[in-house]
C-alpha atoms as a PDB file:
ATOM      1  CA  UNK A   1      32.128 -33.333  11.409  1.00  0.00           C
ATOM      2  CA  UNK A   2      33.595 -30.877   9.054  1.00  0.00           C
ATOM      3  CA  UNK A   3      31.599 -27.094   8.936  1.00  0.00           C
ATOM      4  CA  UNK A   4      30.817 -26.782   5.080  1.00  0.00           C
ATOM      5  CA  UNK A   5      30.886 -23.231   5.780  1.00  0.00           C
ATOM      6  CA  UNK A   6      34.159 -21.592   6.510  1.00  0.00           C
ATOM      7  CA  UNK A   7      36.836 -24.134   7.816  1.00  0.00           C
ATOM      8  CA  UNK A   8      37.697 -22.004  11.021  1.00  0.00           C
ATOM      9  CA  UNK A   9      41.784 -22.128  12.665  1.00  0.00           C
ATOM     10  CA  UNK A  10      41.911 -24.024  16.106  1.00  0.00           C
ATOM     11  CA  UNK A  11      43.532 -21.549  17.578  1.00  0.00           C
ATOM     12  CA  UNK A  12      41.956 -19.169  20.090  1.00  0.00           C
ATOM     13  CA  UNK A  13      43.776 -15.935  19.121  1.00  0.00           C
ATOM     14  CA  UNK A  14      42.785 -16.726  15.527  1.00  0.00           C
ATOM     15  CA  UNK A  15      39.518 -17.220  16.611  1.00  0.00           C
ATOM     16  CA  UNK A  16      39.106 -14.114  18.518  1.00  0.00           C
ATOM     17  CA  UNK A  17      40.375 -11.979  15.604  1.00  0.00           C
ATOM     18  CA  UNK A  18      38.077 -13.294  13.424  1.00  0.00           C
ATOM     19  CA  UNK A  19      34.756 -12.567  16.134  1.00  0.00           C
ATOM     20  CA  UNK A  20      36.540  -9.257  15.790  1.00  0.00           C
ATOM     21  CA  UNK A  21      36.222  -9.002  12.475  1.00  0.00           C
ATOM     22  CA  UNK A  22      32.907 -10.205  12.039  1.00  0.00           C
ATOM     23  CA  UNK A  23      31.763  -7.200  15.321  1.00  0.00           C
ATOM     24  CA  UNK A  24      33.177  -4.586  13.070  1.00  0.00           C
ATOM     25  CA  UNK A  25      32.024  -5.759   9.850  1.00  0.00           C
ATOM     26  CA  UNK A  26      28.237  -6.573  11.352  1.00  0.00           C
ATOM     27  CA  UNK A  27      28.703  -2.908  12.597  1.00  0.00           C
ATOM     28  CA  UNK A  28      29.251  -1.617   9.439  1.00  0.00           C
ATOM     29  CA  UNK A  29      26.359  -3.171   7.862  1.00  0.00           C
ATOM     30  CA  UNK A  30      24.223  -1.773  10.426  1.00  0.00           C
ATOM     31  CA  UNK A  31      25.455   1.388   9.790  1.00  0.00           C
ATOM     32  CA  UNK A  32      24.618   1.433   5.710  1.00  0.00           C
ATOM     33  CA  UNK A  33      21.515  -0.523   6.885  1.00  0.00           C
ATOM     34  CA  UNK A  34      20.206   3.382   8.764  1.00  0.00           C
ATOM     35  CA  UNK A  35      21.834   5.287   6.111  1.00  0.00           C
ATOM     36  CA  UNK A  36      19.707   3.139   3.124  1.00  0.00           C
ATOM     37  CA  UNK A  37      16.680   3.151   5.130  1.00  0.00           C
ATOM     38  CA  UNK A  38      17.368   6.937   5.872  1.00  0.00           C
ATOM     39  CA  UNK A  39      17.784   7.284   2.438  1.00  0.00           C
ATOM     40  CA  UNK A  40      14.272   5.783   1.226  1.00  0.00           C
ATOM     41  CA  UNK A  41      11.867   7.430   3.968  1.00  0.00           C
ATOM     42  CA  UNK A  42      13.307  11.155   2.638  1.00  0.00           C
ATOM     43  CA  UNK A  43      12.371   9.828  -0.672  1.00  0.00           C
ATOM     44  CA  UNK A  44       9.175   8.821  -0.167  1.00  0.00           C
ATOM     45  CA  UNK A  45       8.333  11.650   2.078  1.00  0.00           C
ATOM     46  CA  UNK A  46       9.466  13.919  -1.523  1.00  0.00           C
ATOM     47  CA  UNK A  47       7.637  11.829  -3.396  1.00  0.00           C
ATOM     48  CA  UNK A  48       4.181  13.373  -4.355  1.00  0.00           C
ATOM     49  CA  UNK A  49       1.046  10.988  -3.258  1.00  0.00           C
ATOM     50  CA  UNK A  50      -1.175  10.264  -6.346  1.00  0.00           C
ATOM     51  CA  UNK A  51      -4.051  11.913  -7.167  1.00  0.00           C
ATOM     52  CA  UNK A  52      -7.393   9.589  -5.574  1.00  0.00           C
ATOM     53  CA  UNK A  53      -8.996   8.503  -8.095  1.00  0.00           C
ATOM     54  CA  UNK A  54     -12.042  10.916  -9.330  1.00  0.00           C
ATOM     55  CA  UNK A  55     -14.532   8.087  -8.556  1.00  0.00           C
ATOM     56  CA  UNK A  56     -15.233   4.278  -6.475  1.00  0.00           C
ATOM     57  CA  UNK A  57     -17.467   1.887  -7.082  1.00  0.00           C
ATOM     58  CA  UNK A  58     -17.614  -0.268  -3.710  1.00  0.00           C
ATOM     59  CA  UNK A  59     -18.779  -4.169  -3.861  1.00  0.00           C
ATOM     60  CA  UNK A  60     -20.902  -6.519  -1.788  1.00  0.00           C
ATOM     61  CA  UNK A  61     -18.590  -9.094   0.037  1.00  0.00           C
ATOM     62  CA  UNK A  62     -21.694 -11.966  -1.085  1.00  0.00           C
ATOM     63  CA  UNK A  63     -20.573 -14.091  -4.230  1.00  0.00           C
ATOM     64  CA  UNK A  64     -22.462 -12.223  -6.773  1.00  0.00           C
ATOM     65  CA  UNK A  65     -19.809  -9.121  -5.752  1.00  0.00           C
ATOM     66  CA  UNK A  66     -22.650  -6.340  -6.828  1.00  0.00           C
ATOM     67  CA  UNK A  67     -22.439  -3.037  -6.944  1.00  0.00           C
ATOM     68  CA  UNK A  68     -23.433  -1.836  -3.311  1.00  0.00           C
ATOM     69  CA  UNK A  69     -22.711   2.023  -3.317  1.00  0.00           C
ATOM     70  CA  UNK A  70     -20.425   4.601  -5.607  1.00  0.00           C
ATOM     71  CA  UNK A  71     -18.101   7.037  -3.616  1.00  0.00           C
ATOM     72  CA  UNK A  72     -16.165   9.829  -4.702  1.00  0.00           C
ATOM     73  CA  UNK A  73     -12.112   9.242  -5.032  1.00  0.00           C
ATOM     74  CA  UNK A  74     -11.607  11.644  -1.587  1.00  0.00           C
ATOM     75  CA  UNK A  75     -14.457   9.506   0.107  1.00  0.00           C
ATOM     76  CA  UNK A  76     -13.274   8.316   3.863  1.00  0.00           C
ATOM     77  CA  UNK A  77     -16.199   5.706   4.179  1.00  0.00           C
ATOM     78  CA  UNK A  78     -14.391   3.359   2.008  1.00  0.00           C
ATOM     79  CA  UNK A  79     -11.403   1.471   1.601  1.00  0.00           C
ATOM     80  CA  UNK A  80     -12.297  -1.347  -0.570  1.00  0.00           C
ATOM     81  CA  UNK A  81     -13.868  -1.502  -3.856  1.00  0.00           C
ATOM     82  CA  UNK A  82     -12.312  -0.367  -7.460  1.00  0.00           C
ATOM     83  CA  UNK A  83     -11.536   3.147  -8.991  1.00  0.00           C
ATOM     84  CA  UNK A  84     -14.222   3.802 -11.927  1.00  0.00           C
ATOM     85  CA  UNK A  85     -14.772   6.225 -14.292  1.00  0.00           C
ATOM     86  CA  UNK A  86     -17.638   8.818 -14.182  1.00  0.00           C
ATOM     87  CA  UNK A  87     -20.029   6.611 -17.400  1.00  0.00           C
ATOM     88  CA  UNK A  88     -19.231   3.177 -15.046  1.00  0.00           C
ATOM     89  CA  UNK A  89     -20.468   5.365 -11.904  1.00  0.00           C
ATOM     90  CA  UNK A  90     -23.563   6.326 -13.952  1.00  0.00           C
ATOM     91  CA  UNK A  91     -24.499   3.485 -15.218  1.00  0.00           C
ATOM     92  CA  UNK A  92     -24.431   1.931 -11.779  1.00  0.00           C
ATOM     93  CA  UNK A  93     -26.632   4.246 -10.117  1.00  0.00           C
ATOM     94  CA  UNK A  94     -28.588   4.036 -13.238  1.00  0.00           C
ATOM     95  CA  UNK A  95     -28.951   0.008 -14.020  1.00  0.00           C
ATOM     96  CA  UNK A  96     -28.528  -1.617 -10.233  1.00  0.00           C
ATOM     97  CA  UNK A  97     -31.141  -0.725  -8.339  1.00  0.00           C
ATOM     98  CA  UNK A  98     -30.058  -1.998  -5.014  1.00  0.00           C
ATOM     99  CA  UNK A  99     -26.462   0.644  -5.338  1.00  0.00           C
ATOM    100  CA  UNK A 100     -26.901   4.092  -3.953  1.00  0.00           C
ATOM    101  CA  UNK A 101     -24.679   7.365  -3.799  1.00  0.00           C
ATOM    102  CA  UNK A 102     -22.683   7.315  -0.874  1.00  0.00           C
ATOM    103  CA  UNK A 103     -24.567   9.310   1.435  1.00  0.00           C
ATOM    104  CA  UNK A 104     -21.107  11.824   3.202  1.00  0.00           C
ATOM    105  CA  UNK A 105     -19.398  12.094   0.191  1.00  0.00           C
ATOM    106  CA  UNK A 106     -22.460  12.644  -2.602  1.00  0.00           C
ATOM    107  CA  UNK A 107     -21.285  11.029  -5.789  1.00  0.00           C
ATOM    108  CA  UNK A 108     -24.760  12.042  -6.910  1.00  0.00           C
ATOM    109  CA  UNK A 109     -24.246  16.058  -6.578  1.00  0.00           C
ATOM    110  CA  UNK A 110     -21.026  15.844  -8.293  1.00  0.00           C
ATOM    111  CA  UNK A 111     -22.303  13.624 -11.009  1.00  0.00           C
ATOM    112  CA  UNK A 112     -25.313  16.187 -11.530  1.00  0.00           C
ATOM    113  CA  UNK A 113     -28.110  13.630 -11.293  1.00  0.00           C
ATOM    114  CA  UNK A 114     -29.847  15.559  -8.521  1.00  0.00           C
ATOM    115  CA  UNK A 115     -30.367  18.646 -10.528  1.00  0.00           C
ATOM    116  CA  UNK A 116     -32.570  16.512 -12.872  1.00  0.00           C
END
């Protein structure tokens, strides 16, 4: 059976060159392979992180996906939900009475409803 591949010589000191070949170019792949990835971890340690967003609006995990409590954008309680914007955040706390202000990171203090 013929190798579609690369038709190889039947000769073993043909062979061997070519397994020496392939060692040396394999090594010099790995090389540029540390060098690239080298290359991208500086850059991304440069790179500035984002701002967090100003506010979050976290969801229920039932089907209805409601409103369950607002967090501000440096809030560590909460990975999941969507960014929002401060009227969204209002009207939540606002319209859905079963959502409440985050009770580490008080969404409600920043938003001034507490001083009403």
């Amino acid at each position: 059976m013929r190798d579609p591949l690369l038709p190889l010589p039947p000769a073993l000191d043909q062979l061997l060159v070519i397994r020496r070949w392939l060692e040396l170019t394999l090594a010099r792949v790995d090389e540029k392979i540390t060098v690239v990835r080298a290359a991208e971890e500086e850059h991304a340690r440069r790179r500035p992180r984002p701002e967090p967003p100003r506010w979050w609006i976290e969801y229920g995990i039932s089907a209805t996906r409601r409103p369950e409590r607002v967090h501000t954008g440096a809030c560590p309680m909460t990975s999941r939900g969507r960014t929002a914007t401060r009227e969204s955040v209002l009207e939540v706390l606002r319209t859905v009475p079963s959502a409440i202000a985050c009770p580490l990171c008080r969404p409600d203090s920043d938003l001034g409803l507490l001083d009403s």
